[in-house]
Protein backbone atom coordinates (compact mmCIF):
# COMPACT_ATOMS: atom_id res chain seq x y z
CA UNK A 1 73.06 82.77 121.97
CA UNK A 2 72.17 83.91 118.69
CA UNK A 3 75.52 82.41 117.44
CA UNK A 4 75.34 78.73 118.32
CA UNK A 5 74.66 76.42 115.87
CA UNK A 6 74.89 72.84 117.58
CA UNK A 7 76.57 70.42 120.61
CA UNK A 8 80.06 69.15 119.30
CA UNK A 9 79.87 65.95 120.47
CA UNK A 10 77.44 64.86 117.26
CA UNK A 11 78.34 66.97 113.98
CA UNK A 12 76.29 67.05 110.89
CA UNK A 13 78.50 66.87 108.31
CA UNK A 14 78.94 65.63 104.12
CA UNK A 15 80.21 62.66 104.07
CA UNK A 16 83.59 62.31 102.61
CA UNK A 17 83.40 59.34 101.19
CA UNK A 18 80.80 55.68 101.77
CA UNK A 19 80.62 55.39 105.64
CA UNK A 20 78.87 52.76 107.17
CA UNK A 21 77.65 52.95 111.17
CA UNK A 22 80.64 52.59 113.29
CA UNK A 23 83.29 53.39 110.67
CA UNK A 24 85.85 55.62 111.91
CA UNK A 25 85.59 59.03 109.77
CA UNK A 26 88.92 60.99 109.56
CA UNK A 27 89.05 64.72 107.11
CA UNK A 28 92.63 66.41 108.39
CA UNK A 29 91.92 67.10 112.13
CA UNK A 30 88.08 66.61 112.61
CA UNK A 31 87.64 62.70 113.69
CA UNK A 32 84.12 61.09 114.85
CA UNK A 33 82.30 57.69 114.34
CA UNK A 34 79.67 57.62 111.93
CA UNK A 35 76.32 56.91 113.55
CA UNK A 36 74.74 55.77 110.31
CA UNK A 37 75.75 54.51 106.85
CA UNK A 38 75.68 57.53 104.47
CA UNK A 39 76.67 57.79 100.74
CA UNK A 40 79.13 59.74 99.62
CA UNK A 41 78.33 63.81 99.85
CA UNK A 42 74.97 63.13 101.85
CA UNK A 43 74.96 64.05 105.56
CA UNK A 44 76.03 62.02 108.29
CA UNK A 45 76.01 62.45 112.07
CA UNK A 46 79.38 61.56 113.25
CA UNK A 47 80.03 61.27 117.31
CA UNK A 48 83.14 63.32 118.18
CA UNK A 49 83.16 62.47 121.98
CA UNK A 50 83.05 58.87 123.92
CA UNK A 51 84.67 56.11 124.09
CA UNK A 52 84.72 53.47 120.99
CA UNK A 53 86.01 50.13 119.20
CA UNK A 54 87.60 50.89 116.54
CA UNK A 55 89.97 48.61 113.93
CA UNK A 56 93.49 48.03 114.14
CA UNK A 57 95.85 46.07 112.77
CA UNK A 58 95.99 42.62 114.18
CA UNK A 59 99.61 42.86 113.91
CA UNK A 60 99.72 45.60 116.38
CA UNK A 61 99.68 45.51 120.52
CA UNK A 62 98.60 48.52 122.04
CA UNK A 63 98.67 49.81 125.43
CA UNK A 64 96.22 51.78 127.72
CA UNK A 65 97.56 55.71 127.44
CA UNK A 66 98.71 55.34 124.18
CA UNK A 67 97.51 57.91 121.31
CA UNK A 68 96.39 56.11 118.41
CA UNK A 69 96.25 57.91 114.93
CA UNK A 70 94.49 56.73 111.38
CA UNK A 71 96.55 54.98 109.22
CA UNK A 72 94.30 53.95 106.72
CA UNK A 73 90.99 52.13 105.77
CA UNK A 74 89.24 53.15 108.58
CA UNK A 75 92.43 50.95 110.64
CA UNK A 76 94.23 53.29 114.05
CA UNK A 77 97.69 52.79 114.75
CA UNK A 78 100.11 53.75 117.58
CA UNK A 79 102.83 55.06 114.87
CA UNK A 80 103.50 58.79 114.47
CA UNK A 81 101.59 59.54 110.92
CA UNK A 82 98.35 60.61 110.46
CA UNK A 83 95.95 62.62 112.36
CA UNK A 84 95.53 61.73 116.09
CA UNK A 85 92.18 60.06 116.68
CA UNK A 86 92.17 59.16 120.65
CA UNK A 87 93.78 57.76 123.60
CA UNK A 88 93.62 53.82 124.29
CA UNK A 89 91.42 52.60 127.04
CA UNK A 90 92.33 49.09 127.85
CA UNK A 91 95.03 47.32 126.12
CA UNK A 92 94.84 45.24 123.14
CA UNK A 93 97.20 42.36 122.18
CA UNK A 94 98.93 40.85 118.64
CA UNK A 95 96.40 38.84 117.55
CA UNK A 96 93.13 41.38 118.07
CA UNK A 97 91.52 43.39 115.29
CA UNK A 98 90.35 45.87 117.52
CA UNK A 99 90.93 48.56 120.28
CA UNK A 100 89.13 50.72 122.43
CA UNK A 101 90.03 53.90 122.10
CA UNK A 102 88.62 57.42 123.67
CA UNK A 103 88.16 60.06 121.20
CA UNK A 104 89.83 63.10 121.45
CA UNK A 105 91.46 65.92 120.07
C-alpha cells in the first residue's frame, strides 16, 4: 500500500508537553500512554490501544463500564468534561489513586 504510513496502536508523535513513561497523553481527541519520557516538542511513541493504569482522583469510585475522560494533570475522571480516554476494567474504590482503564476512542 503505497499510502500507509504506520500501525495505530503506537503513534510517533511531538510531544506536547514533558511526558514521562506511563503518563497519560491527551491533545483534543487523540489519547495514548507515553512509552518513554520525552521533552517537550521531541518525539514520543505513545500506545493508543490496551489496557492501562492510569491516575485518578482518590476521591473518586469508579465502576467497571464506565467511560472515563481527562480532567487534568494527567488525572481520568468519570464526569462529563474533557475528551473521552477509555472504558473502566475493574472497579476502583474512594480511597485508590488509580484505575484500570481500556483505551479507546
Amino acid at each position: 500500500m503505497k499510502n500507509f504510513i504506520q500501525q495505530g496502536d503506537l503513534l510517533s508523535i511531538k510531544a506536547p508537553y514533558k511526558v514521562y513513561s506511563g503518563d497519560l497523553v491527551v491533545i483534543d481527541n487523540l489519547v495514548g500512554v507515553a512509552a518513554l519520557s520525552m521533552e517537550k516538542g521531541e518525539q514520543v511513541t505513545i500506545a493508543t490501544e490496551g489496557v492501562f493504569e492510569l491516575l485518578k482522583a482518590e476521591t473518586e469510585a469508579l465502576k467497571i463500564g464506565a467511560r472515563v475522560r481527562y480532567a487534568e494533570k494527567g488525572l481520568v475522571t468519570g464526569g462529563e468534561k474533557g475528551s473521552v480516554v477509555g472504558i473502566v476494567i475493574e472497579d476502583a474504590q474512594q480511597g485508590t489513586t488509580t484505575v484500570r482503564v481500556k483505551l479507546c476512542c
